[in-house]
PDB file of N, CA and C in Angstrom:
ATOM      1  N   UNK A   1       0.831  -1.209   0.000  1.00  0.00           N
ATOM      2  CA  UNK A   1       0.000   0.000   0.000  1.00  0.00           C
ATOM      3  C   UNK A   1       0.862   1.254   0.000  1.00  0.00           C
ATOM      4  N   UNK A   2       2.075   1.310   0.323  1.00  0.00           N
ATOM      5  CA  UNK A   2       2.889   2.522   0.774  1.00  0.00           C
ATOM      6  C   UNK A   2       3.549   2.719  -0.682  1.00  0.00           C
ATOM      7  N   UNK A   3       3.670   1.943  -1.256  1.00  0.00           N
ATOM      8  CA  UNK A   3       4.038   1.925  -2.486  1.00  0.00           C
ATOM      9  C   UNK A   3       3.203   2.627  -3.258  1.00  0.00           C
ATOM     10  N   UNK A   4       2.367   2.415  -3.696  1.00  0.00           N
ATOM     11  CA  UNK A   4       1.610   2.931  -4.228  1.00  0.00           C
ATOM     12  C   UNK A   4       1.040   4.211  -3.901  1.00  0.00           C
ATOM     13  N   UNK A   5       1.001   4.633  -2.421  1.00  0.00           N
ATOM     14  CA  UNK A   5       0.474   6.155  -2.227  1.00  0.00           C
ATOM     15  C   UNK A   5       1.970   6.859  -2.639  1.00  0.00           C
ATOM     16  N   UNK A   6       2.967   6.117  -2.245  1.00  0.00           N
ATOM     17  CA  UNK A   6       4.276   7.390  -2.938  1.00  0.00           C
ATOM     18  C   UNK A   6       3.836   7.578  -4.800  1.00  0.00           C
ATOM     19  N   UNK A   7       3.850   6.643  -5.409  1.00  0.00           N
ATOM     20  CA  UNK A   7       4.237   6.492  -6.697  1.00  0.00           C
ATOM     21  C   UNK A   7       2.665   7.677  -6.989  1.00  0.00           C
ATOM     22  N   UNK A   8       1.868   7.701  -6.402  1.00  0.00           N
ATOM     23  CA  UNK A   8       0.207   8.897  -6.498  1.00  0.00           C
ATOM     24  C   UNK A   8       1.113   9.872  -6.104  1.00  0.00           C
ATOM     25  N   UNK A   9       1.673  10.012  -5.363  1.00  0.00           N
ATOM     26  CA  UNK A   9       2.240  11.524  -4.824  1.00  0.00           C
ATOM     27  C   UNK A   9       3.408  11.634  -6.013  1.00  0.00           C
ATOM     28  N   UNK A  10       3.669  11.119  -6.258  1.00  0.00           N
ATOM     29  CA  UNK A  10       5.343  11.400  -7.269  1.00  0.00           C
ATOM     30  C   UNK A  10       4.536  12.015  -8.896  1.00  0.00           C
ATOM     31  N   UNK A  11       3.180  11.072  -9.142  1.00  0.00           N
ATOM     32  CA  UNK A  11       2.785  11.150 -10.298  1.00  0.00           C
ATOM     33  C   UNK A  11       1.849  12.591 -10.031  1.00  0.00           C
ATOM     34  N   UNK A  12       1.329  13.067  -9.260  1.00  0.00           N
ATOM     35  CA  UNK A  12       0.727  14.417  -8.333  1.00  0.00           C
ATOM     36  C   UNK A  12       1.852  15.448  -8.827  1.00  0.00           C
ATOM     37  N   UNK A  13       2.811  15.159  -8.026  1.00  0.00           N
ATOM     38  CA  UNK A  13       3.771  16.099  -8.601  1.00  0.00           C
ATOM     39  C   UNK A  13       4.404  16.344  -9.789  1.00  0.00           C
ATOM     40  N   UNK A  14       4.153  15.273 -10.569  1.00  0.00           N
ATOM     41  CA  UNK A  14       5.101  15.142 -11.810  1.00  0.00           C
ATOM     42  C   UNK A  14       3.661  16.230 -12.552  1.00  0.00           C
ATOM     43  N   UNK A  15       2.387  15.730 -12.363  1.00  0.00           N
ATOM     44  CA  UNK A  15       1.330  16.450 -13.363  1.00  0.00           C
ATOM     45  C   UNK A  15       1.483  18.235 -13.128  1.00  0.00           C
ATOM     46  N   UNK A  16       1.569  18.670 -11.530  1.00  0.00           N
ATOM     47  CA  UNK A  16       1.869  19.630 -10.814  1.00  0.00           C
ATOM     48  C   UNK A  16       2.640  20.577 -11.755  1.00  0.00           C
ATOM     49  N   UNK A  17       3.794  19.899 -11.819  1.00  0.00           N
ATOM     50  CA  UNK A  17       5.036  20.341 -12.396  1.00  0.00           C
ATOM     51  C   UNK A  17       4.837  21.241 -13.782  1.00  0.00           C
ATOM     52  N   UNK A  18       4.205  19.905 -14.575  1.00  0.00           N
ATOM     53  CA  UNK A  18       4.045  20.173 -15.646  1.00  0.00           C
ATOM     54  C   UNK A  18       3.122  21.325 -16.137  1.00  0.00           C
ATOM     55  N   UNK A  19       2.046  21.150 -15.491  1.00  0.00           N
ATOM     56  CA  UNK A  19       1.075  22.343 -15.462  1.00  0.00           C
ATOM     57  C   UNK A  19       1.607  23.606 -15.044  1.00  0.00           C
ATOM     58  N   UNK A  20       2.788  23.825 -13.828  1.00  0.00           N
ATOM     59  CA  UNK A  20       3.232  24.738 -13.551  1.00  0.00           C
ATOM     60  C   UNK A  20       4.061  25.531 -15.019  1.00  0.00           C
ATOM     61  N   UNK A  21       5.152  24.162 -15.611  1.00  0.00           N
ATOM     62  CA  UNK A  21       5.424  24.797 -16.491  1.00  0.00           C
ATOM     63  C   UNK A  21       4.696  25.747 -17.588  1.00  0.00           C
ATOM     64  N   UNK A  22       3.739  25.098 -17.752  1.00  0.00           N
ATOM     65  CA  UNK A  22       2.697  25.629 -19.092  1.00  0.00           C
ATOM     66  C   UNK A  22       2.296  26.673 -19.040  1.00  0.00           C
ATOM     67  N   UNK A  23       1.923  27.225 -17.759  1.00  0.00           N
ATOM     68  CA  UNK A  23       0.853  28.567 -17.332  1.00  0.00           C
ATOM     69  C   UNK A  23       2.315  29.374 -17.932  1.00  0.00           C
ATOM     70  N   UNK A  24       3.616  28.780 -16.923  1.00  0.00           N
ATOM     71  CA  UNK A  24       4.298  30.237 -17.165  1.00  0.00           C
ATOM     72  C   UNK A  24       4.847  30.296 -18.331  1.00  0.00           C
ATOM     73  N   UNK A  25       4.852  29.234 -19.371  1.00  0.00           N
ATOM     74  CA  UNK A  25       4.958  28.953 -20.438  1.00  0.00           C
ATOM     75  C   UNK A  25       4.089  30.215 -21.236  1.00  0.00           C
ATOM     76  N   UNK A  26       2.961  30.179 -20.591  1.00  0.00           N
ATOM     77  CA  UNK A  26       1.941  30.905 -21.643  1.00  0.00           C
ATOM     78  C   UNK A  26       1.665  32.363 -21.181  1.00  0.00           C
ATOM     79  N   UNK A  27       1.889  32.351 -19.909  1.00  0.00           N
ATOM     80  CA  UNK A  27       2.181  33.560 -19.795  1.00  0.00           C
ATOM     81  C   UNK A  27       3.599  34.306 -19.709  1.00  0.00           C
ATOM     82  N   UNK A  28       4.469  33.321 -20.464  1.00  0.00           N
ATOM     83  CA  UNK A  28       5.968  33.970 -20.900  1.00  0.00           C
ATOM     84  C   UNK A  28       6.769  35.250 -20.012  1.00  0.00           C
ATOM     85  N   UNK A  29       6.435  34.629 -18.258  1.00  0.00           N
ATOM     86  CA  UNK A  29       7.175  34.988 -17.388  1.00  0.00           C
ATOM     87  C   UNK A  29       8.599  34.034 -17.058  1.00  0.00           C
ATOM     88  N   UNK A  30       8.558  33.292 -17.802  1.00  0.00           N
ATOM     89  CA  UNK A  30       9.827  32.446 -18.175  1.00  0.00           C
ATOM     90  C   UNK A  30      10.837  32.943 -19.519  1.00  0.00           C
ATOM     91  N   UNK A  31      12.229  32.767 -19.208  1.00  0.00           N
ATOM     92  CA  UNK A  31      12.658  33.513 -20.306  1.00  0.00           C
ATOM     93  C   UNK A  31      12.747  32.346 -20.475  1.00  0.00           C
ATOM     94  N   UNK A  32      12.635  32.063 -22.399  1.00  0.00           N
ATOM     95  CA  UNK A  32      12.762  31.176 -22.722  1.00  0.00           C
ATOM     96  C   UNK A  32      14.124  29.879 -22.507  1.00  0.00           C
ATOM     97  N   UNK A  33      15.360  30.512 -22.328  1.00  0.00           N
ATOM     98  CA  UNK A  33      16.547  29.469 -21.757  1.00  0.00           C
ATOM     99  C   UNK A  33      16.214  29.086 -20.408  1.00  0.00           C
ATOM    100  N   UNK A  34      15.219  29.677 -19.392  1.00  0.00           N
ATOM    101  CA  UNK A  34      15.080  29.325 -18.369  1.00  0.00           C
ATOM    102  C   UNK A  34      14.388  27.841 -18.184  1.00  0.00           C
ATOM    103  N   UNK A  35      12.697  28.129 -19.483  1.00  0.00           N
ATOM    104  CA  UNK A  35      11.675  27.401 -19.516  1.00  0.00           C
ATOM    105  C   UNK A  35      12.662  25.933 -20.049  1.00  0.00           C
ATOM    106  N   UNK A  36      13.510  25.783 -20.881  1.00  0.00           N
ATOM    107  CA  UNK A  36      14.165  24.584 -21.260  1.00  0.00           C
ATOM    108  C   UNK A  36      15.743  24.164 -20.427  1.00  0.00           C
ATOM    109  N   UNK A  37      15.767  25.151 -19.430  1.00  0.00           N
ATOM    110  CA  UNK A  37      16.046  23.760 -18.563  1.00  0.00           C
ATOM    111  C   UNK A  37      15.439  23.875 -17.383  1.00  0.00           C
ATOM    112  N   UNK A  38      14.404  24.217 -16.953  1.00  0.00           N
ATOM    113  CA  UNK A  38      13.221  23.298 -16.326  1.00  0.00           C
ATOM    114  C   UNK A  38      12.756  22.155 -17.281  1.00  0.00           C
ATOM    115  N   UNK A  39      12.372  21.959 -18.151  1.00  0.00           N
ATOM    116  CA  UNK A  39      11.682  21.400 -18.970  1.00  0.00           C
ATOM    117  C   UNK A  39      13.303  20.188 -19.053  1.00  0.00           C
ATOM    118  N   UNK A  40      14.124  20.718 -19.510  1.00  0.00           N
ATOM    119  CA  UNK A  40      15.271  19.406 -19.199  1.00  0.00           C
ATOM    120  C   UNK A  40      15.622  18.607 -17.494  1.00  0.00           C
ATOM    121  N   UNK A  41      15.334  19.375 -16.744  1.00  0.00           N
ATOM    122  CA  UNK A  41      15.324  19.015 -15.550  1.00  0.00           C
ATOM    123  C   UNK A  41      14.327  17.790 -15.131  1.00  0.00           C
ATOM    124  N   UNK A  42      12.907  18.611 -15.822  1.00  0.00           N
ATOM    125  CA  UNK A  42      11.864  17.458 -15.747  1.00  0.00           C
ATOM    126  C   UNK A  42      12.131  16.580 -16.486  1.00  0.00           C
ATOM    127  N   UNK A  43      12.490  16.311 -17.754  1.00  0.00           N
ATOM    128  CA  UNK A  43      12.895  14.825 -18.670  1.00  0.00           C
ATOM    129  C   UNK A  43      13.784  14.201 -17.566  1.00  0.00           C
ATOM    130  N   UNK A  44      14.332  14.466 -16.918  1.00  0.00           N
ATOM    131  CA  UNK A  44      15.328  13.682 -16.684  1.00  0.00           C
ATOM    132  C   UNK A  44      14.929  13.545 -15.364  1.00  0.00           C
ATOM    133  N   UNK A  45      13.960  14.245 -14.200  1.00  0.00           N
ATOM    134  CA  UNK A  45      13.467  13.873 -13.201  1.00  0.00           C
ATOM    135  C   UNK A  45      12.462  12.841 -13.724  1.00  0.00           C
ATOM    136  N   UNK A  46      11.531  13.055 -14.622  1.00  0.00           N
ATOM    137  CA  UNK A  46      10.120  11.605 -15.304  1.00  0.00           C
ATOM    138  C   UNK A  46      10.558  10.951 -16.058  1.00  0.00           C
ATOM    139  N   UNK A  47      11.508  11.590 -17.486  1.00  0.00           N
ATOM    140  CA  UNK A  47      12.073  10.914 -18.083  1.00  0.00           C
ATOM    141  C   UNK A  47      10.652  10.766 -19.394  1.00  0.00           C
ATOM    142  N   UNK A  48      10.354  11.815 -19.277  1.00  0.00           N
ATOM    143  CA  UNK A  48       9.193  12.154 -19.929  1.00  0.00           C
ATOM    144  C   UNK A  48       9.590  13.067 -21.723  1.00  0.00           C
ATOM    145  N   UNK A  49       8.947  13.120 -22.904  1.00  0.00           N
ATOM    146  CA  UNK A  49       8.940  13.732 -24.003  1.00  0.00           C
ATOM    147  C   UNK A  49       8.810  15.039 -23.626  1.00  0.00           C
ATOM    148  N   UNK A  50       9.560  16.078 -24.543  1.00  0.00           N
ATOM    149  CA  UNK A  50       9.623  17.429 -24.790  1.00  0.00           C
ATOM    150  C   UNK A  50       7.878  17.598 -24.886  1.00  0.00           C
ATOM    151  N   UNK A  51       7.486  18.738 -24.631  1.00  0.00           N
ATOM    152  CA  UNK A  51       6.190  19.788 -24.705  1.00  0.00           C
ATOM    153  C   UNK A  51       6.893  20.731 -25.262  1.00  0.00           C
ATOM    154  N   UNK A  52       7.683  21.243 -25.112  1.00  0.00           N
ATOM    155  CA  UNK A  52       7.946  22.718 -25.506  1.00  0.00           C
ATOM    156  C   UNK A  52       8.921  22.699 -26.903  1.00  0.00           C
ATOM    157  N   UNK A  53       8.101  23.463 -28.067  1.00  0.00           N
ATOM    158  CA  UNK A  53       8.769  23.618 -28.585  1.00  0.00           C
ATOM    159  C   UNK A  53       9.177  25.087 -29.270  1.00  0.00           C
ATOM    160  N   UNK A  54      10.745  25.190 -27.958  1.00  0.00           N
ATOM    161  CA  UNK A  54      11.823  25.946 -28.147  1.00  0.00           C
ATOM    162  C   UNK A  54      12.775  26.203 -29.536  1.00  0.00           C
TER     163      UNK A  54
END
């Protein structure tokens, strides 16, 4: 069971994340070299595909 409430909290945060990126994505309070390496940070924290295309 403990397993599984981490891996909900990890996947919580991973969606979190992502959404965080996007807003500031779209509201382009990110300079763009900033937004790609967050966005590299996250590939390699989820290990997840590019969204942004920089």
């Amino acid at each position: 069971m403990g397993k599984s409430h981490e891996l909900n909290e990890f996947e919580h945060s991973k969606e979190h994340l992502w959404h965080e990126l996007k807003q500031r994505r779209s509201k382009r309070t990110v300079h763009p070299r900033n937004s790609r390496e967050l966005e590299e940070i996250l590939q390699e924290e989820f290990h997840l595909k590019p969204i942004l295309n920089l």
